[in-house]
Protein backbone atom coordinates (compact mmCIF):
# COMPACT_ATOMS: atom_id res chain seq x y z
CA UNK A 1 -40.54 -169.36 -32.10
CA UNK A 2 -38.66 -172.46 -31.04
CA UNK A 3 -39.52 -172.50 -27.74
CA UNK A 4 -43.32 -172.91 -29.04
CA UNK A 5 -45.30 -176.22 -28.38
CA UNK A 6 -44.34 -178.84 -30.68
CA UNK A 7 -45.56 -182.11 -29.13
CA UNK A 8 -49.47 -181.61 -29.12
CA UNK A 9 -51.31 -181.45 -32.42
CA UNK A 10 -54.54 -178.64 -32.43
CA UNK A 11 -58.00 -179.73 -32.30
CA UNK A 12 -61.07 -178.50 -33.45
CA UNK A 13 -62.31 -176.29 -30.51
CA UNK A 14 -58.89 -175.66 -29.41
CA UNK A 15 -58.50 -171.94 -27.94
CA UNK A 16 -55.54 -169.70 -28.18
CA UNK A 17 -53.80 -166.71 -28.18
CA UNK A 18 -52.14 -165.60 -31.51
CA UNK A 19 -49.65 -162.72 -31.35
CA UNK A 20 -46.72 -160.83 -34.13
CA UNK A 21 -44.37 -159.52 -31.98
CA UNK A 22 -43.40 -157.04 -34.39
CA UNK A 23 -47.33 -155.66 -34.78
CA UNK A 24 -46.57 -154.27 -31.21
CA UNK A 25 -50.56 -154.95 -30.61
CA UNK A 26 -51.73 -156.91 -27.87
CA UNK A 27 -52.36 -161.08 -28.48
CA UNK A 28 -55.68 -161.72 -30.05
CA UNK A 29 -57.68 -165.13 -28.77
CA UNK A 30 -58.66 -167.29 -31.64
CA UNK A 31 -59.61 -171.15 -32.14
CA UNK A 32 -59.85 -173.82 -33.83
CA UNK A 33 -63.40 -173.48 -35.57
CA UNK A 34 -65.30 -176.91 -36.80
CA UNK A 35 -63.67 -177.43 -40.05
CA UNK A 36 -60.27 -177.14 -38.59
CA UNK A 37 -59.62 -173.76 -39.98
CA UNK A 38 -57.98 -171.15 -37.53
CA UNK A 39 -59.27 -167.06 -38.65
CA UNK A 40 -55.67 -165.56 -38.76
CA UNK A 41 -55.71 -161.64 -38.49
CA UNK A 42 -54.81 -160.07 -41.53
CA UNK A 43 -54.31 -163.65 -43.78
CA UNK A 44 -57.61 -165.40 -42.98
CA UNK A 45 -58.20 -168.82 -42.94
CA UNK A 46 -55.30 -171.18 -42.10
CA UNK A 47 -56.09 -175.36 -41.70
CA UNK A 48 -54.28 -175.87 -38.17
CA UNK A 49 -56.07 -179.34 -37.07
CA UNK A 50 -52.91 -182.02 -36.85
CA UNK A 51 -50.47 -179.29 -36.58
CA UNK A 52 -48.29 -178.21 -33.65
CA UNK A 53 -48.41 -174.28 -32.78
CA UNK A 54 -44.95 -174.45 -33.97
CA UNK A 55 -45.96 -176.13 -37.41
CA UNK A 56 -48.84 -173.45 -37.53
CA UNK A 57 -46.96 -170.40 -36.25
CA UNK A 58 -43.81 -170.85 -38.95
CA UNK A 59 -46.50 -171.43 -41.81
CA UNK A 60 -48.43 -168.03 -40.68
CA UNK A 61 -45.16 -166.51 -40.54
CA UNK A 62 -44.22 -167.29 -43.95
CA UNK A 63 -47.93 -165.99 -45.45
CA UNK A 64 -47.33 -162.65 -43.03
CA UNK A 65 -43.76 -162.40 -44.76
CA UNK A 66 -45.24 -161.98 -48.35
CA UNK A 67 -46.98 -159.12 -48.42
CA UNK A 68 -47.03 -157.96 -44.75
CA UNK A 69 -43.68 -158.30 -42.58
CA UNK A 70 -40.47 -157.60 -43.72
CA UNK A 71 -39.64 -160.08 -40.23
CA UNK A 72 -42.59 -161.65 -38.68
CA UNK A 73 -41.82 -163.45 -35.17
CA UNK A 74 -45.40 -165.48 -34.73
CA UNK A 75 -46.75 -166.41 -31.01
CA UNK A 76 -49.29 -169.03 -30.50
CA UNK A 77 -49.84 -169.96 -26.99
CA UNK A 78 -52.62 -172.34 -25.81
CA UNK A 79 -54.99 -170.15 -23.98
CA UNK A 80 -55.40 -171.41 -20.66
CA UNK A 81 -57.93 -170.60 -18.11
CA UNK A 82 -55.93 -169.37 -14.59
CA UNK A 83 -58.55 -171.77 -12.62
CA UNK A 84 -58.40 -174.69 -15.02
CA UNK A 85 -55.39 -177.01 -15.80
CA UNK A 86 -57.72 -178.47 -18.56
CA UNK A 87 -60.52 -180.43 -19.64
CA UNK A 88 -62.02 -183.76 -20.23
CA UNK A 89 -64.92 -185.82 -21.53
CA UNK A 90 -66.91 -188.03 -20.19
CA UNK A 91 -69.05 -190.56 -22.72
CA UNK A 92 -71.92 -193.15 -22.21
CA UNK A 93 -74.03 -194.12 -19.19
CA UNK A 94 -73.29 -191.21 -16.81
CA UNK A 95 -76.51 -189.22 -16.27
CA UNK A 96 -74.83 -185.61 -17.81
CA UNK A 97 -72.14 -186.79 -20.68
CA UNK A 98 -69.93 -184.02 -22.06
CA UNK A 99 -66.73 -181.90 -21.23
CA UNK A 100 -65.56 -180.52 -17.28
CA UNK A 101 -62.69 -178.95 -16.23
CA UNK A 102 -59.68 -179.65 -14.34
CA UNK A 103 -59.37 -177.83 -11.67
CA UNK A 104 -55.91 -176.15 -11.27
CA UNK A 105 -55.50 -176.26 -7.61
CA UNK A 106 -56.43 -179.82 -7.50
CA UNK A 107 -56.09 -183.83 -8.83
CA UNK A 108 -59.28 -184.91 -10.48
CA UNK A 109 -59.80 -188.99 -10.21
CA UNK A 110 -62.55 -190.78 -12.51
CA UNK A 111 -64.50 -191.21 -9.71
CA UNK A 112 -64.67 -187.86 -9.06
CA UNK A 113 -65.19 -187.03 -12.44
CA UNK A 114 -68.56 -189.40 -12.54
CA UNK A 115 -69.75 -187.98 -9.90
CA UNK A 116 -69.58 -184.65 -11.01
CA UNK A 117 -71.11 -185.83 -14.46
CA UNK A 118 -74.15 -186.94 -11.90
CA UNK A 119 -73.23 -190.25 -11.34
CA UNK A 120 -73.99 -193.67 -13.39
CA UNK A 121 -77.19 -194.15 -14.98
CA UNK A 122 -79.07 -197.38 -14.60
CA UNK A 123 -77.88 -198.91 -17.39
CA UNK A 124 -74.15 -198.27 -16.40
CA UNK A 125 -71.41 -201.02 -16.53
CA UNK A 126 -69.45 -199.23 -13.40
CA UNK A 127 -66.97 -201.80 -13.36
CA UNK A 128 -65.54 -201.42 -16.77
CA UNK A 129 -64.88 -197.20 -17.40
CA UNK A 130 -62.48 -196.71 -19.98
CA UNK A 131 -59.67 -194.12 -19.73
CA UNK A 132 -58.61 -193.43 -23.29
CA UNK A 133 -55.25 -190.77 -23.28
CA UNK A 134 -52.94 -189.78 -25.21
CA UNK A 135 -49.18 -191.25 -25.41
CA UNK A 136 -46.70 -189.70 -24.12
CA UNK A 137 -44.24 -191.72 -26.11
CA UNK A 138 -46.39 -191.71 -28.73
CA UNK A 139 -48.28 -188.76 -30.18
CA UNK A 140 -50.32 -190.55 -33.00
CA UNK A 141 -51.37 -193.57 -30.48
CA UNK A 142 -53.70 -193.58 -27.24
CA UNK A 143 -53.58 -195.47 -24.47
CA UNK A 144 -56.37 -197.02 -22.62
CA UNK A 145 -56.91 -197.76 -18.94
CA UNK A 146 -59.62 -199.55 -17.74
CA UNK A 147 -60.76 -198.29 -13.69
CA UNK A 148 -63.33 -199.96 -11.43
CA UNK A 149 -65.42 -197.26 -10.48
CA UNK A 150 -67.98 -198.68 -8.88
CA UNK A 151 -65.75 -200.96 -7.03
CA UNK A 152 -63.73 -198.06 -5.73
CA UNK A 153 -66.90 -196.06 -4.50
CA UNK A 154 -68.87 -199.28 -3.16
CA UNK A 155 -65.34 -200.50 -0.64
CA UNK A 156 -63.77 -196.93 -0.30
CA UNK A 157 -60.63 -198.16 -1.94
CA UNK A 158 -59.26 -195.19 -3.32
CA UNK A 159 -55.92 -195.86 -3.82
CA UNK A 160 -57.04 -197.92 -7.14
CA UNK A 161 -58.64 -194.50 -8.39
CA UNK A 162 -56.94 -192.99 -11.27
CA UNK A 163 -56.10 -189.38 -11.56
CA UNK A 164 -57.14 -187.65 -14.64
CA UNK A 165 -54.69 -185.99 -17.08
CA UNK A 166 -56.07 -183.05 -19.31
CA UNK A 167 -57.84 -184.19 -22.66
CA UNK A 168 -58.68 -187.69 -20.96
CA UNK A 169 -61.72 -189.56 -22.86
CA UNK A 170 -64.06 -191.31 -20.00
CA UNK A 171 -65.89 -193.87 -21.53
CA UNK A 172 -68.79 -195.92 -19.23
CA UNK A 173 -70.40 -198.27 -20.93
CA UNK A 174 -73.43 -200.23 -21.03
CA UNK A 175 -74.40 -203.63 -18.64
């Protein structure tokens, strides 16, 4: 169980496989629902927003321990699409907001991104899109990167593009 994720804190939405070794059944897919409970197999519900699957996977194996498991060795392992490295969200004037994957077999760049969320809409500020992320140094602070989009697609300048990392926030804002 120490070799389980201890850096990234769950989400609501968050997807993933949850597993007792010592069960001897095969891993069961659960998530994070929209109260930030998790539906735990045989204990119920257990809060898991702000915790690591390490946090989350010793507390489970403490409730299994009570009344359940003499030993209980807990598994929680993001679940991960094969095809997708993971996801991120595009906000504001783009004409289809929301989330799109990563593609695993490629590097996504915000311009790429806006496209695929159908481009600007008129009332976009293409100049100014915000990449908020996560830091890496940091996990309770973000980051924030600010990309000329519409620069970069108007000249062809690519190299000024910005890949995007998974759980990216793409904010484009108004004129």
């Amino acid at each position: 169980m120490e070799l389980l994720n201890n850096t990234r804190p769950l989400k609501i939405s968050d997807r993933f496989w949850y597993h007792v070794i010592e069960e001897r059944e095969k891993p069961v897919r659960v998530f994070v629902n929209n109260h930030g409970y998790v539906n735990i197999p045989l204990i119920g519900d257990v809060y898991g927003v702000g915790k690591t699957p390490r946090q989350l996977a010793y507390e489970v194996k403490a409730e299994l321990e009570k009344d359940f498991f003499h030993n209980a060795t807990v598994i929680i392992q993001k679940y991960t699409n094969e095809n997708v490295r993971g996801e991120i969200t595009i906000l504001g004037e783009v004409r289809q907001p929301g989330k799109q994957n990563i593609p695993a077999d490629q590097v996504l760049y915000v311009s790429e991104a806006i496209l695929a969320a159908g481009n600007f809409s008129q009332e976009a500020d293409g100049r100014a899109v915000t990449v908020v992320r996560q830091d890496p140094e940091n996990p309770d602070a973000q980051v924030r990167f600010i990309v000329d989009v519409a620069g970069i697609l108007a000249t062809g300048k690519y190299e000024f593009d910005m890949p995007v990392e998974p759980d990216d926030l793409i904010i484009v804002p108004k004129l």
